[in-house]
Protein backbone atom coordinates (compact mmCIF):
# COMPACT_ATOMS: atom_id res chain seq x y z
CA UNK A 1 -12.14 -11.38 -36.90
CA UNK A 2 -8.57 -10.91 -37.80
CA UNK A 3 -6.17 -12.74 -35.61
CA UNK A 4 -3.14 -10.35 -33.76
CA UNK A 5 0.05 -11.84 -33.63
CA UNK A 6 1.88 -12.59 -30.59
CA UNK A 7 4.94 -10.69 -32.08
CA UNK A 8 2.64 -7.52 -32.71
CA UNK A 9 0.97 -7.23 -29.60
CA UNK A 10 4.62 -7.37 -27.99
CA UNK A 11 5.59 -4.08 -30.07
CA UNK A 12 1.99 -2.32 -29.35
CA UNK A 13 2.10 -3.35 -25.59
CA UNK A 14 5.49 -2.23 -25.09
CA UNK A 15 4.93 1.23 -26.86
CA UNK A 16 1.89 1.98 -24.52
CA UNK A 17 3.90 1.27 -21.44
CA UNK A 18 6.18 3.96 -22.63
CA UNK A 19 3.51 6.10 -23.78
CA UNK A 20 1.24 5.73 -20.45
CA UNK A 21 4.99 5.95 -18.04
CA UNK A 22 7.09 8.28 -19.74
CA UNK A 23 5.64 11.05 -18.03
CA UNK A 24 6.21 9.52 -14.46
CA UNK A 25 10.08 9.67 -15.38
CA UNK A 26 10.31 5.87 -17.04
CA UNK A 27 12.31 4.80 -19.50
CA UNK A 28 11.85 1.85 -22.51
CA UNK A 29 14.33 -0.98 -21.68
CA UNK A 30 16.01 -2.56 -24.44
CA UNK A 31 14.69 -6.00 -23.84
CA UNK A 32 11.11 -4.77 -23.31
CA UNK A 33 9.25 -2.73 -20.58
CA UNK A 34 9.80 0.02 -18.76
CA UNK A 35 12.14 1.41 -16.02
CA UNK A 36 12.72 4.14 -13.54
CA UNK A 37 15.51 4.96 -11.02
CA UNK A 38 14.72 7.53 -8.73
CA UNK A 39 16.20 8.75 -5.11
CA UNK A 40 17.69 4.76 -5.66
CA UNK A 41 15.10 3.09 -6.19
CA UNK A 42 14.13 1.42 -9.09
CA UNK A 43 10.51 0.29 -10.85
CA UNK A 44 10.01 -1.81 -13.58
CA UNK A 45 6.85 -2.45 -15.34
CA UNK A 46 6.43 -4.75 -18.17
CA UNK A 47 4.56 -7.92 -19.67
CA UNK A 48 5.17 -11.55 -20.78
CA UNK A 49 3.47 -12.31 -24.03
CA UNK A 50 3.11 -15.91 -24.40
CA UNK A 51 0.68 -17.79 -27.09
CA UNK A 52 -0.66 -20.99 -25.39
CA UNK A 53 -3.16 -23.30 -27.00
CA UNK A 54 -3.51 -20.64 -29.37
CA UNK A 55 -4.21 -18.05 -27.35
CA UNK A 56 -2.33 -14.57 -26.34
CA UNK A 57 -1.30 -14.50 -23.01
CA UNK A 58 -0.62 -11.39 -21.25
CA UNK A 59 1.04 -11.17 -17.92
CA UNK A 60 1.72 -7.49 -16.56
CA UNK A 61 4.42 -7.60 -13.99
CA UNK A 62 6.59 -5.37 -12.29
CA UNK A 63 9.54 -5.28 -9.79
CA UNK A 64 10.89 -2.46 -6.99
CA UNK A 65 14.27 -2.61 -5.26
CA UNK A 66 17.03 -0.17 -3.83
CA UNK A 67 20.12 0.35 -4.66
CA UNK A 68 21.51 -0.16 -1.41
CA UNK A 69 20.66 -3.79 -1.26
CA UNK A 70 21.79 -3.91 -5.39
CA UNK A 71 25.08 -2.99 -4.34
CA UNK A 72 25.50 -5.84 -1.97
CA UNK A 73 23.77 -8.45 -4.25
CA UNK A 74 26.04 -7.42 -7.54
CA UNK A 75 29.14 -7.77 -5.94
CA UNK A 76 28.85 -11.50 -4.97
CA UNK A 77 26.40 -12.56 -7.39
CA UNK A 78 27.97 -10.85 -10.28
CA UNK A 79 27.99 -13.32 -13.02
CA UNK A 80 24.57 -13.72 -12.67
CA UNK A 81 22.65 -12.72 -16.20
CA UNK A 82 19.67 -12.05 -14.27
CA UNK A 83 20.88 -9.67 -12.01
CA UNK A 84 22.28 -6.94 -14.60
CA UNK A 85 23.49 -4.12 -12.70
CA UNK A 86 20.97 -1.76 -14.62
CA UNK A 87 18.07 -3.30 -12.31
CA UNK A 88 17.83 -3.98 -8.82
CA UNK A 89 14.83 -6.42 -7.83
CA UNK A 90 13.87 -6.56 -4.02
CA UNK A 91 10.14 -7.18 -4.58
CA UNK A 92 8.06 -8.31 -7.34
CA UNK A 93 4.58 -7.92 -8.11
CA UNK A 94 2.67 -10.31 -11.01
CA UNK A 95 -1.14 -10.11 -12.42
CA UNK A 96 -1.72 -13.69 -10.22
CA UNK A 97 -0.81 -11.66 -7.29
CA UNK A 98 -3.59 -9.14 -7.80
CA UNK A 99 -6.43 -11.74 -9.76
CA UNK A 100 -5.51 -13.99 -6.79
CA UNK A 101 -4.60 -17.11 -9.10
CA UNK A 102 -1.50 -17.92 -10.87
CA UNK A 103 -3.19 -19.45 -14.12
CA UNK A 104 -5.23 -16.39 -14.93
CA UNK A 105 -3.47 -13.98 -17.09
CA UNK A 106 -4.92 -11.26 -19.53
CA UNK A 107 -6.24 -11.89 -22.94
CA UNK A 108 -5.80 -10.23 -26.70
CA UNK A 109 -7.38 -12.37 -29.44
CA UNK A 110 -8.24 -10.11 -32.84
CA UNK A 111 -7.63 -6.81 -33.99
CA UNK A 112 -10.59 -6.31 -33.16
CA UNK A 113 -10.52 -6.35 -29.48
CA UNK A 114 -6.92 -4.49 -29.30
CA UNK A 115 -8.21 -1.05 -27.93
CA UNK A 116 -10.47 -2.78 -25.49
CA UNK A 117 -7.59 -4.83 -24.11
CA UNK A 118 -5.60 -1.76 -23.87
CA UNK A 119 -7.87 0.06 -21.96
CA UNK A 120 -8.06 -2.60 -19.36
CA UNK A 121 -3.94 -2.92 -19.02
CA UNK A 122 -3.65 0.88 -18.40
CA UNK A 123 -6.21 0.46 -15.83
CA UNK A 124 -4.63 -2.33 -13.95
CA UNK A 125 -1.05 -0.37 -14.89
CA UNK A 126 -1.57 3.02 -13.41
CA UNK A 127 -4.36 2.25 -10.92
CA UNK A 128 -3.35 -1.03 -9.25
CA UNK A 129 0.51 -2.17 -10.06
CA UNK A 130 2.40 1.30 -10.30
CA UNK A 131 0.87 2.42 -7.09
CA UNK A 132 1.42 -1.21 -5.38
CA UNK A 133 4.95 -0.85 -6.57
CA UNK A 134 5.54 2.93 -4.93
CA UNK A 135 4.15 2.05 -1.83
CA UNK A 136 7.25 0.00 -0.32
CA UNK A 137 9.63 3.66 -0.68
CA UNK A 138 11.34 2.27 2.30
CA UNK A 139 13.29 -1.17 2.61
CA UNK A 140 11.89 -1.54 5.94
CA UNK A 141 8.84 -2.23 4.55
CA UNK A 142 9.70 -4.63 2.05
CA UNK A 143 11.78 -6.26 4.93
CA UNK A 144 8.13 -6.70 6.90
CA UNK A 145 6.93 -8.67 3.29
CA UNK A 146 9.47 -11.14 3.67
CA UNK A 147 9.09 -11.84 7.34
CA UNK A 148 5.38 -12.80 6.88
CA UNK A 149 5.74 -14.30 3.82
CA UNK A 150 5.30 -18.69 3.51
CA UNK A 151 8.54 -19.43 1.61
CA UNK A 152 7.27 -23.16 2.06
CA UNK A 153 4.28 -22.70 0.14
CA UNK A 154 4.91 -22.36 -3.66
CA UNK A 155 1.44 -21.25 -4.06
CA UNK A 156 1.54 -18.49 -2.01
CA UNK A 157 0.06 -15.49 -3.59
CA UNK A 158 1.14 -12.99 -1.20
CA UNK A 159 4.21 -10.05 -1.61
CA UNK A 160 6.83 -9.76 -2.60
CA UNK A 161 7.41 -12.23 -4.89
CA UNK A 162 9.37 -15.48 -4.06
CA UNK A 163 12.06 -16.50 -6.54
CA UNK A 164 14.32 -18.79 -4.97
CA UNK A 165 17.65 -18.36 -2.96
CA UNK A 166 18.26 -15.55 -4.81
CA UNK A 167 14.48 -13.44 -2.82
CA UNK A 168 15.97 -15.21 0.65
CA UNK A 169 19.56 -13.76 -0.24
CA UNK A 170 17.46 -10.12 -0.84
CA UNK A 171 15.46 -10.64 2.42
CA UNK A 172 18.94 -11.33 4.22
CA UNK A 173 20.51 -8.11 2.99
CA UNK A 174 17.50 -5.79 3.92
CA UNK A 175 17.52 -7.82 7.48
CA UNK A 176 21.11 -7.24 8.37
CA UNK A 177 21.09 -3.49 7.13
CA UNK A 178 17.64 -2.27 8.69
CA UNK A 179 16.95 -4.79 11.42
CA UNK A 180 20.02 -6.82 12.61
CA UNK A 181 17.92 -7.81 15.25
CA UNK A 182 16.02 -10.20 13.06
CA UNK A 183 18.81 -11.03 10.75
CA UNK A 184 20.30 -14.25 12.91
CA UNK A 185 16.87 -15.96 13.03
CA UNK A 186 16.12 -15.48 9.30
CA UNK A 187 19.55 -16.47 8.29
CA UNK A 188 18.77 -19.85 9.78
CA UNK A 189 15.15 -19.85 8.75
CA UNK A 190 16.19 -19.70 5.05
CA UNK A 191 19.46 -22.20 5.82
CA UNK A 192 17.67 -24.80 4.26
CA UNK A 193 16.95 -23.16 0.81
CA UNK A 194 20.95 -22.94 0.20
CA UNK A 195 22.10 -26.16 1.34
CA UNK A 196 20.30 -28.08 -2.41
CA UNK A 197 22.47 -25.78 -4.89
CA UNK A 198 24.46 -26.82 -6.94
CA UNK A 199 28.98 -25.74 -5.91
CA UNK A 200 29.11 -22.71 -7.63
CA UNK A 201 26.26 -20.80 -6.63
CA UNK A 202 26.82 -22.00 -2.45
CA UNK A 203 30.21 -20.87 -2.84
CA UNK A 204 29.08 -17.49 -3.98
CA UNK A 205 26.13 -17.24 -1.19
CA UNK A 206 28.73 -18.34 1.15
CA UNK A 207 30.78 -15.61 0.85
CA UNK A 208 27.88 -13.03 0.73
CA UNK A 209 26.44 -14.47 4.28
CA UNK A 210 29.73 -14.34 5.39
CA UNK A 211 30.78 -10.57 4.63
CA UNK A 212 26.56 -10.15 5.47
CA UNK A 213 27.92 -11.77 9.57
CA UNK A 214 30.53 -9.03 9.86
CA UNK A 215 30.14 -7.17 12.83
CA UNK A 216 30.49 -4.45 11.12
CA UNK A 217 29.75 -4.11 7.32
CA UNK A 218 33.43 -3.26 5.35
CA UNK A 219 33.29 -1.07 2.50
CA UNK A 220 32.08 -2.88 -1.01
CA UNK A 221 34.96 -2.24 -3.76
């Protein structure tokens, strides 16, 4: 059996993404994966490749959002690397959510078994995480995600995703432009997932909560 390198299967994975989603209007991102805007809203698929205990790790992942809620987001949380204005991240969707446990991931050992583990990632690619991804075409729906969803329990395994105070600052936006109704009761609901960070990044949800309690939304510059 002849070993793959981690480095390899990076290259081969991320030229079958493009190969398998070019044709649904994707695009190869520079850093790896693949991306889409369309009608303003934006997919990404693509996979972590990590070698632990010497063994290749593969975790398919992708993210959905709108450009709507990007907008908002950028324009406070600017100097964010992670929030590059080329992507905008409202909901994300990881192998553990689908295999129901966040220590499985997929495997790639040897040569040997490279076309057999490629078969099995464009299976779980186009027939369970790109259609999971284009079912929430409205934010409303997302919206719904968060409102069920545990925040207080880290191993929840449930959508959309939960990365911090920067998924409650996402929730906050989609409440107060689709459902204001709701948006009071979650602002205080996620309250105490601000109040631990560190000066810099309160002051900058600070003044995104308080241009999100306008009465009326003024425009973004």
């Amino acid at each position: 059996m002849t070993a793959i390198p981690t480095k390899k299967l990076e290259k081969v994975i991320d030229k079958k993404l493009l190969e398998w989603l070019e044709p649904l209007g994707f695009y190869a991102e520079d850093g790896g994966g693949c991306a889409r805007w369309e009608n303003d809203v934006y997919v990404y698929i693509g996979c972590i490749v990590t070698r632990i205990g010497g063994v290749n790790c593969i975790r398919p992942f992708g993210q959905m959002g709108f450009k709507v809620t990007q907008r908002i987001f950028q324009a406070f949380m600017h100097d964010r690397n992670l929030h590059s204005p080329k992507m905008a991240v409202d909901l994300q969707a990881d192998f553990a959510h689908f295999a129901r446990n966040w220590t499985e991931d997929m495997h790639c050992q040897d040569e040997e078994d490279l076309n057999s583990f490629l078969g099995e990632l464009r299976s779980f690619v186009l027939n369970k995480l790109y259609p999971t991804l284009t079912i929430y075409v409205e934010p409303r729906q997302v919206l719904d995600l968060y409102l069920e969803y545990d925040e207080t329990d880290r191993r929840c395994l449930e959508l959309p995703g939960w990365h911090g105070y920067s998924s409650a600052l996402k929730a906050l936006i989609l409440a107060r432009l689709y459902r204001v109704e709701v948006y009071a009761s979650l602002r205080k609901r996620y309250q105490p997932i601000f109040e631990p960070l560190i000066p810099e990044y309160k002051e900058q949800v600070s003044k995104l909560i308080a241009y999100l309690d306008q009465k009326e939304l003024s425009p973004l510059t």
